[in-house]
Protein backbone atom coordinates (compact mmCIF):
# COMPACT_ATOMS: atom_id res chain seq x y z
CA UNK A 1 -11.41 -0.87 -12.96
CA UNK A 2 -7.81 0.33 -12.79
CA UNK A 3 -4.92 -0.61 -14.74
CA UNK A 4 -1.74 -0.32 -12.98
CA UNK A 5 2.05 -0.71 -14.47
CA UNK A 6 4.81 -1.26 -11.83
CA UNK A 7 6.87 0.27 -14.61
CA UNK A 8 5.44 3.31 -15.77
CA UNK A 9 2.58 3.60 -13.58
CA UNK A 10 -0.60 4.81 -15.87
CA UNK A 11 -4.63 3.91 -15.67
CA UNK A 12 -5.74 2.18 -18.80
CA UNK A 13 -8.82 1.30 -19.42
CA UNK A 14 -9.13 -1.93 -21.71
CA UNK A 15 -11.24 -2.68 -24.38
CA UNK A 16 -11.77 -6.11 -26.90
CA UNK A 17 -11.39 -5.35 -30.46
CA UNK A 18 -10.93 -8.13 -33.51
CA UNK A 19 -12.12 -10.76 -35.05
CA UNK A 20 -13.46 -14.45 -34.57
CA UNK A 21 -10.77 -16.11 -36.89
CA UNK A 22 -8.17 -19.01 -36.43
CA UNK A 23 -8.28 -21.66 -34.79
CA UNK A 24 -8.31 -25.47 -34.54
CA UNK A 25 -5.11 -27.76 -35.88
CA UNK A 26 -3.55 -27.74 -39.31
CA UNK A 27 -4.99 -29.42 -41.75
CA UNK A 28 -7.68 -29.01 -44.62
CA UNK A 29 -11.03 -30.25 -45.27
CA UNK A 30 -9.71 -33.37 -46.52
CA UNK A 31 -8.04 -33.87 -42.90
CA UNK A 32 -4.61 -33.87 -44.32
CA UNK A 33 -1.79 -31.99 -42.42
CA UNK A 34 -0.66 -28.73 -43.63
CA UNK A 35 2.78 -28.06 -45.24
CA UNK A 36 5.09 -25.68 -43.17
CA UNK A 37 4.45 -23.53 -46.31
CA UNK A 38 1.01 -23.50 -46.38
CA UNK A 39 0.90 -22.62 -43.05
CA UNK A 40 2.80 -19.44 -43.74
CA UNK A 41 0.99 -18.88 -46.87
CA UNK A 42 -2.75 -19.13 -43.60
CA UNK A 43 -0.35 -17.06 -41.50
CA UNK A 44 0.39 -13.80 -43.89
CA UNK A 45 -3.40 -13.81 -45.48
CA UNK A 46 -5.18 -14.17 -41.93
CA UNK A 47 -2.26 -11.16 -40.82
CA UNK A 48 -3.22 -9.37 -44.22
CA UNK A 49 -6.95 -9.84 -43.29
CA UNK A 50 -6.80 -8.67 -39.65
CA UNK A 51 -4.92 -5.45 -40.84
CA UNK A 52 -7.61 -4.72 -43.48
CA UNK A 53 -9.81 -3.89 -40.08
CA UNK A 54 -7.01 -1.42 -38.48
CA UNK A 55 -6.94 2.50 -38.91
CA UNK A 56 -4.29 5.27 -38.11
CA UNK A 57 -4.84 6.90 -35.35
CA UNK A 58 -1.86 8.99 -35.07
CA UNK A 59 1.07 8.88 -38.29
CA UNK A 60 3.98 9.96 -35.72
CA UNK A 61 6.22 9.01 -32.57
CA UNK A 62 3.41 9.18 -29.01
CA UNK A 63 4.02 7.67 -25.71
CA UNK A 64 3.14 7.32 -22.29
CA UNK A 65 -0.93 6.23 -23.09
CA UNK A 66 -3.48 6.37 -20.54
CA UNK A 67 -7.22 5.84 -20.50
CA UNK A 68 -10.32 7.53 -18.42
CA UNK A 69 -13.26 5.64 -20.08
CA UNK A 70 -13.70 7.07 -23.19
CA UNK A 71 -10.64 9.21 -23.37
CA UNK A 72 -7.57 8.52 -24.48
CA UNK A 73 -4.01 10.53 -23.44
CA UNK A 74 -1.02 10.44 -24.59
CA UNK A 75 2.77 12.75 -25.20
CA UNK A 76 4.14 13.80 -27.74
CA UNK A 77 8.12 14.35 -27.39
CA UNK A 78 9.51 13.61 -30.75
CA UNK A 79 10.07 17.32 -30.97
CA UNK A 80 11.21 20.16 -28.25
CA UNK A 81 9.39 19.42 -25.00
CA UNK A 82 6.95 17.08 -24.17
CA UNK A 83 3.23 18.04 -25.08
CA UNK A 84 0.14 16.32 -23.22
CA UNK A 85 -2.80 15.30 -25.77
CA UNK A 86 -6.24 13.78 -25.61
CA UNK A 87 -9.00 12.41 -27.46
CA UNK A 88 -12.67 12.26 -26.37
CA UNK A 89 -14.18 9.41 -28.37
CA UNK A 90 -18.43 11.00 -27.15
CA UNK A 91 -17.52 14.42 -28.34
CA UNK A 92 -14.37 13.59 -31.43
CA UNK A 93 -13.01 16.87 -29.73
CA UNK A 94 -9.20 16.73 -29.45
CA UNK A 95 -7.14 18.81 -26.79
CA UNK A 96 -4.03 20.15 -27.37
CA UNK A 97 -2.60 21.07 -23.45
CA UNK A 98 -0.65 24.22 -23.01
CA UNK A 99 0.87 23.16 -19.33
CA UNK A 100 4.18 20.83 -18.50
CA UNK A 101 3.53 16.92 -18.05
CA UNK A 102 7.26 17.04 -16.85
CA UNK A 103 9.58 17.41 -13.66
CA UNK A 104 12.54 20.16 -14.16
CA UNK A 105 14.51 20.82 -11.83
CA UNK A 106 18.68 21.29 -10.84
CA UNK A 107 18.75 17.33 -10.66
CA UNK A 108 15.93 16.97 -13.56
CA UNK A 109 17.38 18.73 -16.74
CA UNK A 110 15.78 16.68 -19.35
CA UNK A 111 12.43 16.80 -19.68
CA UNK A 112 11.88 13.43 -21.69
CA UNK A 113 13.19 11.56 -18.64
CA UNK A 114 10.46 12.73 -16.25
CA UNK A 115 7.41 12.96 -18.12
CA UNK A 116 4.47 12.07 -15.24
CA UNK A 117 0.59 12.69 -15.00
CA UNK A 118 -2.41 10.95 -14.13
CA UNK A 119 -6.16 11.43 -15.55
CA UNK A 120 -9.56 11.12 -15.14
CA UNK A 121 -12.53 11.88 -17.00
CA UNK A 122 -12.35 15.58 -15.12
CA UNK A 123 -9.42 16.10 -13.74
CA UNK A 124 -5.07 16.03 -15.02
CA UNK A 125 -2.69 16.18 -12.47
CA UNK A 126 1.35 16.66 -12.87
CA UNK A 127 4.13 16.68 -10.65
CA UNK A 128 5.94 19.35 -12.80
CA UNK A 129 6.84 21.31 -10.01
CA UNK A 130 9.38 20.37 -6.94
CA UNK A 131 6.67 20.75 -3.96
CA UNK A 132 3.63 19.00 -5.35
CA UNK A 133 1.08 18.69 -8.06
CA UNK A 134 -0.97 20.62 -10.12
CA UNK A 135 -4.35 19.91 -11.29
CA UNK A 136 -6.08 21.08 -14.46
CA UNK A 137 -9.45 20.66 -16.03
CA UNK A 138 -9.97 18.30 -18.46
CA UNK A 139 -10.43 19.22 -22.33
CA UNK A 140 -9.40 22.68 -21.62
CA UNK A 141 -6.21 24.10 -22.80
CA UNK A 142 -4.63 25.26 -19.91
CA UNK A 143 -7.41 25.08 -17.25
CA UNK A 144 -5.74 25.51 -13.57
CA UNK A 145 -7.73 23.97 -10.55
CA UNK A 146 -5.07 24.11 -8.21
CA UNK A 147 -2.02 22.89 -6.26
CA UNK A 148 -1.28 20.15 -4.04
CA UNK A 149 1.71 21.02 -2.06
CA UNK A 150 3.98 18.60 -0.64
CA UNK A 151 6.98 18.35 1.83
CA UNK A 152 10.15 17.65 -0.79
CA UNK A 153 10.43 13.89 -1.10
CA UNK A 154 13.60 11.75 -0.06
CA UNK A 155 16.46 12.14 -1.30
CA UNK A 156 17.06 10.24 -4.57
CA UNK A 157 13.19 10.44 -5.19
CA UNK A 158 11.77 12.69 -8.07
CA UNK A 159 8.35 12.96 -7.01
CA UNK A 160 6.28 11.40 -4.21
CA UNK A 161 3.72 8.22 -5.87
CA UNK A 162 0.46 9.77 -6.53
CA UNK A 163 -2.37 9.08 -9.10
CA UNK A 164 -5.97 10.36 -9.71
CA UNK A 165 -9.62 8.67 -8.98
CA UNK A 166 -12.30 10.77 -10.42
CA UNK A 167 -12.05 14.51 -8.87
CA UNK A 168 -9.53 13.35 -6.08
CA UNK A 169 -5.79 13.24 -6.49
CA UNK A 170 -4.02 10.37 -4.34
CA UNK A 171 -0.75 10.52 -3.04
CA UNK A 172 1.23 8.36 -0.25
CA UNK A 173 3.87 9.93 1.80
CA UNK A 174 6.26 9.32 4.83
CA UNK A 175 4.93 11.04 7.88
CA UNK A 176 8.20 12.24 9.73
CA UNK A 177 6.13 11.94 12.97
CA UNK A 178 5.39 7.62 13.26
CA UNK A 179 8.09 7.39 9.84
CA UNK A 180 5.37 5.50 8.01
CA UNK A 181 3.34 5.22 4.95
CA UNK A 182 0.37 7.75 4.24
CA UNK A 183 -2.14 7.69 1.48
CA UNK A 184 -3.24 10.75 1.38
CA UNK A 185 -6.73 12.23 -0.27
CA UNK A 186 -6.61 15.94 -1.92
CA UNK A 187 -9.31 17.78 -4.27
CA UNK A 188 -8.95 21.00 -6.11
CA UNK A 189 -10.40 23.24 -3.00
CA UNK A 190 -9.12 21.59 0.05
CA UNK A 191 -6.99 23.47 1.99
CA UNK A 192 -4.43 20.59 2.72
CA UNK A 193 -5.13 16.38 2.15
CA UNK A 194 -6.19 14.24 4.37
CA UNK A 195 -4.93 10.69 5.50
CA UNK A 196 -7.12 7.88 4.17
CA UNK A 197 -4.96 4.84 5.00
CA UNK A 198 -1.61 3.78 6.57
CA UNK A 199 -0.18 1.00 4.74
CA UNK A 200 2.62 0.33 7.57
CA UNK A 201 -0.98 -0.64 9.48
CA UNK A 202 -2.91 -2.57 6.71
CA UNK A 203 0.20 -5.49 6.72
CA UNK A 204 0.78 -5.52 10.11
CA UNK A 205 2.65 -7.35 11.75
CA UNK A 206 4.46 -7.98 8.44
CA UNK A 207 7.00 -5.24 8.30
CA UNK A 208 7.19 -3.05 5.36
CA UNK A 209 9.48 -3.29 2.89
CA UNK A 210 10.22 -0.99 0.00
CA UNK A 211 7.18 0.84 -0.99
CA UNK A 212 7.08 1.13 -5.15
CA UNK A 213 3.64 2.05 -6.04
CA UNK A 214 0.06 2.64 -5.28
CA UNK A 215 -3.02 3.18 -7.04
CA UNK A 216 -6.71 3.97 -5.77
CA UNK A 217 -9.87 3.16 -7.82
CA UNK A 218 -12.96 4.35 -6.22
CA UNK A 219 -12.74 2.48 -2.23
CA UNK A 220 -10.64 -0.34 -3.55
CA UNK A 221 -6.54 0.84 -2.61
CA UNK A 222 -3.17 -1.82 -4.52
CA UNK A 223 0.28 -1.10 -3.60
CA UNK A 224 3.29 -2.95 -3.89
CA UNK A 225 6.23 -3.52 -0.89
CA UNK A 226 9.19 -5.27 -1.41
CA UNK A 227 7.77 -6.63 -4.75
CA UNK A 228 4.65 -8.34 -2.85
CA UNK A 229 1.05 -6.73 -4.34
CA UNK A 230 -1.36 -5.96 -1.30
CA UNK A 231 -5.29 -4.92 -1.96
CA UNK A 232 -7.40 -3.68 0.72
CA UNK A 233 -10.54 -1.43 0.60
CA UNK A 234 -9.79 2.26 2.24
CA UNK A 235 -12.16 0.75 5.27
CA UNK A 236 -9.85 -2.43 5.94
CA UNK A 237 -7.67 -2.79 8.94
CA UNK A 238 -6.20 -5.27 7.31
CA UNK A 239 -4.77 -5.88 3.52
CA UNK A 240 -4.51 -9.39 1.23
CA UNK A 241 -1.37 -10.78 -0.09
CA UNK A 242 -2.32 -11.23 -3.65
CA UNK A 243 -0.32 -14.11 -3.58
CA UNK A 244 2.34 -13.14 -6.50
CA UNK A 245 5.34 -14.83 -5.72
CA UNK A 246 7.55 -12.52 -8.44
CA UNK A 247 7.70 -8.81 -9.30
CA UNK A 248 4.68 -7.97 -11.38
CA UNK A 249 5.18 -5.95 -14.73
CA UNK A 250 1.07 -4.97 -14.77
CA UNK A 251 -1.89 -5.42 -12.50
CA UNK A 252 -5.52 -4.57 -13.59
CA UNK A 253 -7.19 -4.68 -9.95
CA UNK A 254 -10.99 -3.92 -8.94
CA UNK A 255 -13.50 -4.55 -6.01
CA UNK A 256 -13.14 -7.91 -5.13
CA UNK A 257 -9.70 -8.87 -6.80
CA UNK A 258 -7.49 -8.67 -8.89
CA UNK A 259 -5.60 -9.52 -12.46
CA UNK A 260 -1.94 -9.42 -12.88
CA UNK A 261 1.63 -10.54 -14.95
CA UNK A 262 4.91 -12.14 -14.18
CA UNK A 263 6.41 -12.26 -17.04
CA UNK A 264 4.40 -14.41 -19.40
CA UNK A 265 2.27 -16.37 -16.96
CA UNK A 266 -0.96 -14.15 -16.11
CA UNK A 267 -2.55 -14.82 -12.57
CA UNK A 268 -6.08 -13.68 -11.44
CA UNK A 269 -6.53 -13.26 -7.44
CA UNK A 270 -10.03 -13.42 -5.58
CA UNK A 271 -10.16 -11.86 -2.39
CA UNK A 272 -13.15 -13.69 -0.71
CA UNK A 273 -11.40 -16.89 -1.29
CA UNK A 274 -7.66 -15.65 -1.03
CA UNK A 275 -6.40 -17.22 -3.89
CA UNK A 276 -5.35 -17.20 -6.94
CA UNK A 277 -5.49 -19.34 -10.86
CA UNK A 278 -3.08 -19.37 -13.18
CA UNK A 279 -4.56 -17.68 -16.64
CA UNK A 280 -1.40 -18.34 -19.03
CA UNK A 281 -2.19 -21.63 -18.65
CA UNK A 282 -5.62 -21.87 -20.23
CA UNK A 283 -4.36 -18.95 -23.21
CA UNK A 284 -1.74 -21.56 -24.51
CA UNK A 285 -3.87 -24.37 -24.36
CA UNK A 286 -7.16 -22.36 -25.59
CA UNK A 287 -6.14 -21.53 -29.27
CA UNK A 288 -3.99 -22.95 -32.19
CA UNK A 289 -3.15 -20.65 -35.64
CA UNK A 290 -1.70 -23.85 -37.14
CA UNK A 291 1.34 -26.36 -36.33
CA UNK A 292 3.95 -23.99 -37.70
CA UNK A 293 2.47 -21.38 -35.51
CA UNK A 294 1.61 -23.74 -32.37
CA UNK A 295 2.94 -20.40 -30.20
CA UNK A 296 1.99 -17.35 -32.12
CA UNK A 297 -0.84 -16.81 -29.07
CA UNK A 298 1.40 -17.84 -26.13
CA UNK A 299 1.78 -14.53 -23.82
CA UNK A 300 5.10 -12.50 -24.69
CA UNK A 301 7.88 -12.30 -22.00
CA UNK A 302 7.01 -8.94 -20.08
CA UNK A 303 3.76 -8.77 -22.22
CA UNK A 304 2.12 -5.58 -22.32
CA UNK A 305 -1.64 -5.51 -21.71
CA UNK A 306 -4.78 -4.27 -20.89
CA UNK A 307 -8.16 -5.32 -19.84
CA UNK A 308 -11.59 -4.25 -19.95
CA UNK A 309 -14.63 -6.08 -18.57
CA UNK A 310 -13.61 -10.09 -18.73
CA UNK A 311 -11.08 -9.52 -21.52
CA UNK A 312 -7.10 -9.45 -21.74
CA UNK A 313 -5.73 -7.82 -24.82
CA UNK A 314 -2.17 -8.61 -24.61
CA UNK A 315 0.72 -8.77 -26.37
CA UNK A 316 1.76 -12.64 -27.84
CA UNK A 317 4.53 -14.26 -29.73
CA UNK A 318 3.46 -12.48 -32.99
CA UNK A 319 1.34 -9.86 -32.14
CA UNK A 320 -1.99 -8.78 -30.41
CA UNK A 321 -4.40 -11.32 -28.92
CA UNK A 322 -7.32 -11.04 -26.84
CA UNK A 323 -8.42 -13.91 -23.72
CA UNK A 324 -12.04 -14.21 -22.71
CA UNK A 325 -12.04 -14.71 -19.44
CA UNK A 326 -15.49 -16.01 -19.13
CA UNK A 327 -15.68 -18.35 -22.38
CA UNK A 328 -11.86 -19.15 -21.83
CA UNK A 329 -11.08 -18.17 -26.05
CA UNK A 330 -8.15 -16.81 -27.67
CA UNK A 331 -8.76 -14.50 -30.35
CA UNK A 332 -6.23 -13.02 -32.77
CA UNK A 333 -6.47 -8.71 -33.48
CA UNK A 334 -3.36 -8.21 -35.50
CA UNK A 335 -0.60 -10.52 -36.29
CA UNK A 336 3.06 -9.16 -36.60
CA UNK A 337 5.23 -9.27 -39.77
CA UNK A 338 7.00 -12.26 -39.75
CA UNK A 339 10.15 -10.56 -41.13
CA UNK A 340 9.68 -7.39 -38.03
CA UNK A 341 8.62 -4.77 -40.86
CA UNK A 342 5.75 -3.98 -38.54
CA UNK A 343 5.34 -5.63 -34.67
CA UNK A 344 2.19 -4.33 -32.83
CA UNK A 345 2.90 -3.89 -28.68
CA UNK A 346 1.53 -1.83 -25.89
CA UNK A 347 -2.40 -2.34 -26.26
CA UNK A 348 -4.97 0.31 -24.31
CA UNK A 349 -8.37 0.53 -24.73
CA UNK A 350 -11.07 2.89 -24.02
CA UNK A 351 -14.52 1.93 -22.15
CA UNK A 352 -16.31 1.68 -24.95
CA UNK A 353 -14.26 -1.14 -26.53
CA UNK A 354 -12.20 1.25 -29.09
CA UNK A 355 -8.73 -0.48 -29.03
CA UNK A 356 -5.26 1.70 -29.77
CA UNK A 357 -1.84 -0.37 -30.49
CA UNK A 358 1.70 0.90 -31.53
CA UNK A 359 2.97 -0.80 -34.95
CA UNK A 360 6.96 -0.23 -34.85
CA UNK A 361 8.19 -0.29 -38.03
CA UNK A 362 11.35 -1.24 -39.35
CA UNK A 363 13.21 -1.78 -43.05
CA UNK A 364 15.86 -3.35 -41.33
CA UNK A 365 14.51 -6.60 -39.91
CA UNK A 366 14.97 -5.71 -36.53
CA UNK A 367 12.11 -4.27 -34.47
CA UNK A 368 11.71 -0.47 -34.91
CA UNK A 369 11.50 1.91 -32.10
CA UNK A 370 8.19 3.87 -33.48
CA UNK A 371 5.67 3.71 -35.72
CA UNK A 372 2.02 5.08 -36.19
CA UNK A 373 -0.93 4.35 -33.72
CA UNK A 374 -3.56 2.23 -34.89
CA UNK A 375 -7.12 1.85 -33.82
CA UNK A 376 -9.71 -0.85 -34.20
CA UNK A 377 -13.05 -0.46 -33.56
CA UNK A 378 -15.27 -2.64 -30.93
């Protein structure tokens, strides 16, 4: 399983966390309707009640999360340069990295502005320098394994795509020689990478478009041209439309197909039957808080999200909700404050169910910028 943002491309992995409460129409036992009041009054004690099961995870400013089963990474840039941390949940062991996460260069000054890597359970790779990527060893300080180097990228480019699937490091190119896309394969220990798929070839005879992204997760390869998401395993001569007819803000794809946003409506794509259902659909009609509250659960615009097994966690109306996709049920993790002292967003989960969400927090009544890291166990 590989989760995959179009905007800042990371691999989550996703986890349910929460509890079984909510649910049904206003009313009490007596079957009369609720007041507007009392259904604030079932609103702040259920949001009161859901944060009694949260802990901090981290008290200051992090960013740019990412997941390798039961590990969690993430920056630290608050103050001077970025720093790279993680967080084995098997072991407790923390690492503190000594190496950059971050591009600097003459047309790169700021650090902050091109923070990159990609992990796996083994393996951290970085384009901080301006002719490829280094690699270092997992839970080690500052660990080398070695360097991927790579022709300079077009102009107006920072870095070429890449990511990381288990030991290997994955990067696509422009061969100068046929002027299309490579996806390359490189491990620590190879003397140069070698071509695993041309994705001019798997859409043939559509023509490509603007290449965005890419991601690899074990022989199952997603990219994105001109907006349209294409899967394909590293065998295929041929790739699948998955059938999105807008620019996707997340995908979560895997052998056999795929799950992905538009905005607020959430689409899951099968590739032995070439289609696709609309999920969005069955979260708004799966789940009620109460009348006042009819759209607490509804998928945010742009939601962020992650997924682990058959479950969504993503980002609602007024806060952090989960979708079963096999028992089609909307659960409720945390609820926001209704007056934006505290509004949970960008959910990421490890394998073992542990979820971690960002509460920003604000005096002001508009929604903060930061706030601490919460976790909530399986």
């Amino acid at each position: 399983m590989n989760m995959w943002k179009t905007t800042t491309l990371g691999l989550m992995i996703a986890g349910l966390a929460g509890c079984n409460l909510g649910g049904g129409s206003s009313g009490d036992s007596s079957g009369e309707p609720q007041t507007q009041d009392e259904d604030i009054a079932g609103y702040e004690s259920l949001q009161a009640k859901l944060e009694g099961t949260r802990e901090v995870f981290l008290k200051g400013p992090a960013q740019d999360f990412a997941t390798a089963k039961d590990t969690l990474f993430w920056v630290e840039a608050a103050v001077g340069d970025p720093l790279l941390h993680s967080y084995d949940a098997a072991t407790k062991q923390t690492t503190n990295y000594g190496f950059k996460v971050y591009l600097t260069g003459p047309n790169s000054p700021n650090p902050t502005d091109n923070i990159n890597y990609f992990a796996s359970t083994s393996l951290i790779a970085s384009m901080n320098e301006l002719d490829g990527a280094n690699t270092y060893a997992v839970g080690s300080e500052k660990s080398a394994l070695g360097k991927l180097t790579l022709p300079a990228p077009p102009y107006g480019q920072k870095w070429w795509s890449y990511g990381v699937d288990g030991n290997n490091v994955y990067v696509t190119i422009i061969n100068m020689d046929d002027a299309k896309y490579h996806v390359q394969r490189w491990a620590p220990g190879d003397a140069a990478p070698t071509d695993v798929a041309i994705l001019d070839d798997l859409i043939a005879p559509n023509v490509m478009g603007e290449f965005h992204n890419f991601a690899v997760s074990g022989e199952t390869l997603i990219f994105d041209e001109g907006d349209r998401i294409w899967l394909a395993k590293l065998s295929d001569a041929k790739a699948k439309w998955a059938k999105n007819d807008k620019r996707v803000n997340g995908v979560d794809f895997y052998d056999g197909g795929a799950v992905y946003s538009q905005n607020t409506e959430f689409w899951r794509y099968d590739m032995a039957t070439d289609t696709r259902e609309n999920l969005s659909d069955k979260m708004r009609s799966g789940y009620t808080l109460n009348k006042t509250f009819a759209q607490a659960h509804h998928p945010a615009g742009s939601s962020t999200w992650c997924k682990r097994g058959n479950t969504i966690v993503y980002e609602a109306n007024s806060g952090i909700f989960s979708y079963d996709l096999t028992a089609a049920t909307v659960k409720p993790l945390l609820l926001s404050a209704r007056d934006n002292s505290v509004v949970y967003k960008y959910p990421t989960a490890l394998e073992n169910g542990t979820l971690f969400v960002k509460g920003l927090e604000s005096k002001s009544g508009s929604i903060g910028a930061d706030g601490p890291t919460y976790t909530l166990a399986p």
